[in-house]
Protein backbone atom coordinates (compact mmCIF):
# COMPACT_ATOMS: atom_id res chain seq x y z
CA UNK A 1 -33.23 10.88 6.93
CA UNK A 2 -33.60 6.81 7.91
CA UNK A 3 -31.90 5.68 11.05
CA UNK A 4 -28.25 3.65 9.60
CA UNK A 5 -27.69 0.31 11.03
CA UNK A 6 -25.25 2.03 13.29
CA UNK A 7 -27.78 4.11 14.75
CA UNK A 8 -30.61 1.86 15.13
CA UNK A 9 -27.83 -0.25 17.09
CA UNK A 10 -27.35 1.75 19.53
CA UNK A 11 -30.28 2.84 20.00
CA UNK A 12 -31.37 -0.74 20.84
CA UNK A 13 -28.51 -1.02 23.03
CA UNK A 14 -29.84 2.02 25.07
CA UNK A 15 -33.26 0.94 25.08
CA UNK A 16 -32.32 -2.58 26.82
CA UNK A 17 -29.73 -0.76 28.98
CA UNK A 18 -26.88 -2.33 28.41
CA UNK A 19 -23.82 -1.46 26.31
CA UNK A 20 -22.14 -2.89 23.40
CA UNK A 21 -19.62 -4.65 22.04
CA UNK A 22 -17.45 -3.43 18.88
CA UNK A 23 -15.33 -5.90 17.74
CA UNK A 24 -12.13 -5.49 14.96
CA UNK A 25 -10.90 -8.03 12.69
CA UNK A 26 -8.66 -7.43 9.86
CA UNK A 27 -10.06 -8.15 6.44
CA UNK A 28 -8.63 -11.34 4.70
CA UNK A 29 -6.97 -12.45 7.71
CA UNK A 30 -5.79 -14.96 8.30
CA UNK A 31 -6.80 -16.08 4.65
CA UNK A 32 -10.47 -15.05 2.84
CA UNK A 33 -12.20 -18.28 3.67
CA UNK A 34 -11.43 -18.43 7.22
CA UNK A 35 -12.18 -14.47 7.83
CA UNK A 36 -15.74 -14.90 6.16
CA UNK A 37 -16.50 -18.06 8.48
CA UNK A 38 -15.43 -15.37 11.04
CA UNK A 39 -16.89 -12.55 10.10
CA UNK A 40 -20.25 -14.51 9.85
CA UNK A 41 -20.09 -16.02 13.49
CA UNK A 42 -19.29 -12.62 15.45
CA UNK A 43 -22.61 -11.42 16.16
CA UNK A 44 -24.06 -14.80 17.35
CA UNK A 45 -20.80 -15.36 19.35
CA UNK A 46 -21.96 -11.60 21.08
CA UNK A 47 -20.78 -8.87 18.96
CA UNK A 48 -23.13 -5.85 18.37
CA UNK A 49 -21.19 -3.88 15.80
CA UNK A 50 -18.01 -5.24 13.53
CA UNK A 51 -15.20 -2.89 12.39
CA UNK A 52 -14.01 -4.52 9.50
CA UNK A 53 -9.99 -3.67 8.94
CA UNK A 54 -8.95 -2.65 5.42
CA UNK A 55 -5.69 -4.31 5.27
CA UNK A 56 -2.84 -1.62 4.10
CA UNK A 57 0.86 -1.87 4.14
CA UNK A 58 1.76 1.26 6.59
CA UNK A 59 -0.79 0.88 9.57
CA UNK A 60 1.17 3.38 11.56
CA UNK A 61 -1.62 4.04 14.50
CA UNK A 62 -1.75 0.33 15.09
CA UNK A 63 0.61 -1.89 17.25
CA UNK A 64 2.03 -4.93 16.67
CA UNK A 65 -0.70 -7.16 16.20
CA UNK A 66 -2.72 -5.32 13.99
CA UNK A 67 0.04 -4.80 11.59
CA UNK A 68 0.86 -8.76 11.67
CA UNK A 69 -2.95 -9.01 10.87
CA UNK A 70 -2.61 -6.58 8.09
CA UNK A 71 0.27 -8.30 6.65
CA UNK A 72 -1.36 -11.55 6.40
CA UNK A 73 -4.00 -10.57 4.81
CA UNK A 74 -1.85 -9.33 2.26
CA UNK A 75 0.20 -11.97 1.87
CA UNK A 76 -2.84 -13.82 0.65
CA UNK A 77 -3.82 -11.32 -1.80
CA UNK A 78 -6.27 -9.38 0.08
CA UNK A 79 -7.38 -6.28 -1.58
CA UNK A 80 -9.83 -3.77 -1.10
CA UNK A 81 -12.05 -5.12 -3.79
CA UNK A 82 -11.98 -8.61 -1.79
CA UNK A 83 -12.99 -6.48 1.77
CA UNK A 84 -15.70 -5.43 0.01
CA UNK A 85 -17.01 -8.47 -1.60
CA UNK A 86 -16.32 -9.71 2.56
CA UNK A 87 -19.03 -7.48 3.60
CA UNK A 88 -21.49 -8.20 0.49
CA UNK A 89 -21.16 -12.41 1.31
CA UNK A 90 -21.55 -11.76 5.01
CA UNK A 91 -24.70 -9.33 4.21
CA UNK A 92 -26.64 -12.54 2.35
CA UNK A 93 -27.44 -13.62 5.91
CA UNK A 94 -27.21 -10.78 8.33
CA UNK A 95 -29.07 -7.33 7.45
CA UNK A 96 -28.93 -6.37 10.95
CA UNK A 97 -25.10 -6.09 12.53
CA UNK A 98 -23.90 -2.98 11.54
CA UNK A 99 -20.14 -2.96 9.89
CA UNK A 100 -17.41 -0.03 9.91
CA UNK A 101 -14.51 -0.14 7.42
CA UNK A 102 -11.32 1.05 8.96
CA UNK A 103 -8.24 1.90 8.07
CA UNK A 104 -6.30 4.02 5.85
CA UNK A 105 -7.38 6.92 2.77
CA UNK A 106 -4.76 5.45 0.62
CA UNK A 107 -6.53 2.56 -0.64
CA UNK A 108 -9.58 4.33 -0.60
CA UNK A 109 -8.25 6.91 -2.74
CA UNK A 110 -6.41 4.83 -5.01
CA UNK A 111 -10.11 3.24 -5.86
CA UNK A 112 -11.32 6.33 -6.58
CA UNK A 113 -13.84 8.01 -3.71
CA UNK A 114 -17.01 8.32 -5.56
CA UNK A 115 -16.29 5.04 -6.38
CA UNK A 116 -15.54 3.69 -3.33
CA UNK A 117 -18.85 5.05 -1.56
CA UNK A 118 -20.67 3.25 -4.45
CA UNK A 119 -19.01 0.18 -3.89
CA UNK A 120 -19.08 0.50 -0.27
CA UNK A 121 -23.16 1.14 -0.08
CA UNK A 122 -23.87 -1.61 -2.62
CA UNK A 123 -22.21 -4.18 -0.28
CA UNK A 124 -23.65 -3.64 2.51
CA UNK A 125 -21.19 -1.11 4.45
CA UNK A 126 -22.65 1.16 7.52
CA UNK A 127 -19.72 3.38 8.40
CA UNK A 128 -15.79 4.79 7.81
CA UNK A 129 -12.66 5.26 10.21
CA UNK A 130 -10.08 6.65 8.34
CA UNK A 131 -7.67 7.61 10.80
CA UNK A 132 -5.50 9.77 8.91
CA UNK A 133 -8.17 12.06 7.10
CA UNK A 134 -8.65 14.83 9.95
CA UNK A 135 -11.55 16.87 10.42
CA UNK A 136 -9.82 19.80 7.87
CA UNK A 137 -9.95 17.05 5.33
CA UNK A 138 -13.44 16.44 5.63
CA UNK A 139 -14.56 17.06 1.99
CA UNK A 140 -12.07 14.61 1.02
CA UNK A 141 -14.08 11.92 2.23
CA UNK A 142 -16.37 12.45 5.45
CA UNK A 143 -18.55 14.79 3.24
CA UNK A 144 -19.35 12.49 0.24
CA UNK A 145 -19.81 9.52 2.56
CA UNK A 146 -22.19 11.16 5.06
CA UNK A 147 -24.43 12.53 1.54
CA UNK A 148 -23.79 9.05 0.43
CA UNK A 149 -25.75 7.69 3.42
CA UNK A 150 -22.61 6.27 5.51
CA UNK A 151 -21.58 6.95 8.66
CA UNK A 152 -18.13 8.69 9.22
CA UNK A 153 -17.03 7.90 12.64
CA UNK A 154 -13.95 10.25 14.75
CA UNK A 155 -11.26 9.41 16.72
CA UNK A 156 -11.02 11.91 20.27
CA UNK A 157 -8.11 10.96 22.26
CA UNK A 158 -6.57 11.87 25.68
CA UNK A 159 -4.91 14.89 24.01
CA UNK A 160 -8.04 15.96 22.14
CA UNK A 161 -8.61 19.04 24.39
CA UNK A 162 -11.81 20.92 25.13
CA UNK A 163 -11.08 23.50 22.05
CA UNK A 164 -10.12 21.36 19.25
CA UNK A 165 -13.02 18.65 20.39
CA UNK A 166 -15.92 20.74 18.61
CA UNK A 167 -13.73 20.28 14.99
CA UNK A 168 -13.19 16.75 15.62
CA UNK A 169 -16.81 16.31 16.65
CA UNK A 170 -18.24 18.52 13.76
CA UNK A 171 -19.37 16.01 11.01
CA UNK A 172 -18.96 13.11 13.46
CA UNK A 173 -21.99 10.29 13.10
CA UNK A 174 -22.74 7.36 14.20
CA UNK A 175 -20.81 7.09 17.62
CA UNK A 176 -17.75 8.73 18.70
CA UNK A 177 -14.59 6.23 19.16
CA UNK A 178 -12.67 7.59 22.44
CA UNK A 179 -9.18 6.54 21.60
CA UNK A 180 -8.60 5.60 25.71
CA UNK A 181 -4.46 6.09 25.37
CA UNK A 182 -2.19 7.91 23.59
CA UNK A 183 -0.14 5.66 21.46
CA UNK A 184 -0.88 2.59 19.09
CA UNK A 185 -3.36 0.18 19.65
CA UNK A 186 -2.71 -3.18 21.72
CA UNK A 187 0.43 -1.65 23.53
CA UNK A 188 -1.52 -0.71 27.29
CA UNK A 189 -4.72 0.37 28.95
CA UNK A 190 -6.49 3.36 30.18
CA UNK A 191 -6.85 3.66 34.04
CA UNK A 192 -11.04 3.04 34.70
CA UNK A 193 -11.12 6.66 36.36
CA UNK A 194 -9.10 8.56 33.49
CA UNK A 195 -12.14 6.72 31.25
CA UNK A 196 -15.18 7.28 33.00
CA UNK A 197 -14.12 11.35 33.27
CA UNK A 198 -12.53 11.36 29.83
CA UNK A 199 -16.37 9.98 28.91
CA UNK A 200 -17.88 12.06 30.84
CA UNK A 201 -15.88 15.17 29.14
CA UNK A 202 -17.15 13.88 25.63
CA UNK A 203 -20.74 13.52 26.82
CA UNK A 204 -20.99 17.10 27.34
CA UNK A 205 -20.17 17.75 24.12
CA UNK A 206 -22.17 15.74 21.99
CA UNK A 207 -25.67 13.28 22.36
CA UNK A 208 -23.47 10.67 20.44
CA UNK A 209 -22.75 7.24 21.47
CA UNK A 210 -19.31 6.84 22.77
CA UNK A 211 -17.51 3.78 22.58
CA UNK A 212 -13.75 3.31 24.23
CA UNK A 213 -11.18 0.87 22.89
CA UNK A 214 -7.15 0.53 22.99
CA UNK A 215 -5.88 -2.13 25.57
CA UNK A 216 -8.97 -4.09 26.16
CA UNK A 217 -8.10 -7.85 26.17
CA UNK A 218 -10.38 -9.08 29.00
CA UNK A 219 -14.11 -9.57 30.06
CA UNK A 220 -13.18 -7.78 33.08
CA UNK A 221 -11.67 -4.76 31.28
CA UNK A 222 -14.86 -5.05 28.92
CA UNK A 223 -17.47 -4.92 31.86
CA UNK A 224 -15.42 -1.63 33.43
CA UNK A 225 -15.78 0.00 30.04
CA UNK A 226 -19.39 -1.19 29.44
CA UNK A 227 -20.46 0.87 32.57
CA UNK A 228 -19.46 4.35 31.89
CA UNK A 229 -19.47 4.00 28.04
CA UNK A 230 -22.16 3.02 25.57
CA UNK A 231 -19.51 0.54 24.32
CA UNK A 232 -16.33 -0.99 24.32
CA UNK A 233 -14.33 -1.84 21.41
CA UNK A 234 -11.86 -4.73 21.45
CA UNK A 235 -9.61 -5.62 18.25
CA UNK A 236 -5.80 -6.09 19.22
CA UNK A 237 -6.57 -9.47 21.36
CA UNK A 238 -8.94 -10.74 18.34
CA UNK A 239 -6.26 -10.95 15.98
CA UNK A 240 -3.81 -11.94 18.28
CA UNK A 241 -5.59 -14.73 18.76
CA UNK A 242 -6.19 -15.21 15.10
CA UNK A 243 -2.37 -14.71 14.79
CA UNK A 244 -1.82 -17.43 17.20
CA UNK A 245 -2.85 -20.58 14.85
CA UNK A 246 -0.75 -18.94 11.89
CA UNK A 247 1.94 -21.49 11.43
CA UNK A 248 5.64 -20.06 10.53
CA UNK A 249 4.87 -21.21 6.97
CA UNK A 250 1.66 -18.69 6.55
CA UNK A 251 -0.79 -21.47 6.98
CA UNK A 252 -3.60 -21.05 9.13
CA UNK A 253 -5.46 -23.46 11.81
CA UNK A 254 -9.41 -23.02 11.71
CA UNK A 255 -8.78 -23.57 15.56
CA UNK A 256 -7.74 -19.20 15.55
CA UNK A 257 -11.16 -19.04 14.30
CA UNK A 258 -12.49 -20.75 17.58
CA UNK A 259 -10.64 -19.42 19.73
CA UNK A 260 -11.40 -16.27 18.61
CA UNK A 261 -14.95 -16.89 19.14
CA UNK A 262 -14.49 -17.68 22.47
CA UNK A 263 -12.45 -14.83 23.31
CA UNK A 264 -15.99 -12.90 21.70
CA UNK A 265 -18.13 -14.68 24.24
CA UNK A 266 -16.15 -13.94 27.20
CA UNK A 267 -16.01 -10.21 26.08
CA UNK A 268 -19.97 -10.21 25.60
CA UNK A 269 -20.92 -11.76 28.32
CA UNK A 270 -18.54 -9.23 30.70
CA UNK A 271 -20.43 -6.07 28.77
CA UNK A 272 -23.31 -7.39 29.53
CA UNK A 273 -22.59 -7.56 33.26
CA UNK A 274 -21.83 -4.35 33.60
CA UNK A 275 -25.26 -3.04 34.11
CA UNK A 276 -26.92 -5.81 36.18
């Protein structure tokens, strides 16, 4: 079977000895236009993989800002159909960066699944999160995706204990996302030591990738993950920042997009310290 985007990622990342950086935007936010100029800048601006979110109106893992981020997409009439056509414009340019949907089954299965995955290839997609499909779902979705060439990436979290690990890691591809804290996203962060063993833990269970995100808002915090995992992942102070130039009246500043790109370089250039 060929190597996914994902995978040939990664294992670039390993071959240079370095890790990665996963970055999450939400779809459509804070408008279309200004998301696509977005989306199109992260990987210059340092970002090795993109999760793309799928805006929905009941985010309930996610915090505060990533349900502000959802929302505005909305608000601008943001749809699932629009995320995809996201990926396909961004794909005229860039075959290379690898891009995860996540989010929610609902929308998915309001499309209609085989439908989805047909839509979902055709644009250009690499790989799913859908956090609230567990493993005893998996020919729900995980199944047709993975036959459909896509990558179906798992959440394992601090409570994900040595028994229950082998379910959640049983049709797992692409990389494994090591949720770092128990809670929503944005709200703390993990202790480096809890990490590094919790990594350590997951790396005797499985040959793939991890990558560790929840609370990671600095270069710092991205360099301390970068050297025990194969990557961090960073989404909460993205659209924060994006959130930032979103004026009371729903209008946005192209000055979140720069900023936002900044905040990318800082983050890239502290995972790429970590193994100098």
């Amino acid at each position: 079977m060929t190597a996914t985007r994902i995978e040939r990622r990664f294992a670039a990342l390993k071959a240079a000895n370095r890790g990665g950086l996963v970055t999450f935007i939400t779809a459509g936010d804070p408008d279309y236009e200004l998301s696509l100029g977005l989306l199109r800048q992260l990987p210059a601006a340092g970002a090795d993989v993109i999760e793309l979110g799928m805006p929905f109106t009941d985010p309930m893992a996610d915090g505060p800002a990533i349900q502000a981020s959802s929302l505005r997409a909305l608000r601008t009439g943001m749809t699932l159909k629009k995320t995809l056509k996201l990926v396909a414009e961004f794909r005229k340019a860039d075959g290379d960066t690898p891009i995860i949907l996540m989010g929610y089954y609902n929308p998915i299965y309001s499309h209609g699944v085989p439908a989805f995955l047909k839509d979902a290839k055709a644009a250009g997609v690499d790989g799913l999160i859908v956090v609230d499909l567990p493993p005893e779902e998996d020919e729900e979705l995980c199944l047709p995706a993975l036959k459909a060439g896509l990558n179906f990436i798992r959440l394992a979290t601090p409570t994900t204990d040595d028994q229950r690990l082998p379910t959640v890691l049983r049709n797992t591809s692409g990389f494994v996302y090591y949720v770092s804290i128990a809670g929503i996203t944005g709200t703390r962060s993990a202790a480096n030591a809890d990490v590094s063993a919790a990594v350590a833990r997951l790396k005797r269970h499985t040959n793939l990738p991890v990558a560790v995100g929840f609370g990671i808002k600095s270069a710092d915090q991205a360099e301390a993950i970068a050297k025990v995992a194969d990557a961090a992942v960073v989404g909460s102070a993205l659209v924060s920042r994006i959130g930032a130039h979103v004026g009371e009246d729903g209008v946005a500043s192209p000055k979140g997009v720069t900023e936002t790109l900044a905040l990318v370089r800082d983050l890239a250039a502290g995972v790429r310290r970590a193994r100098q």
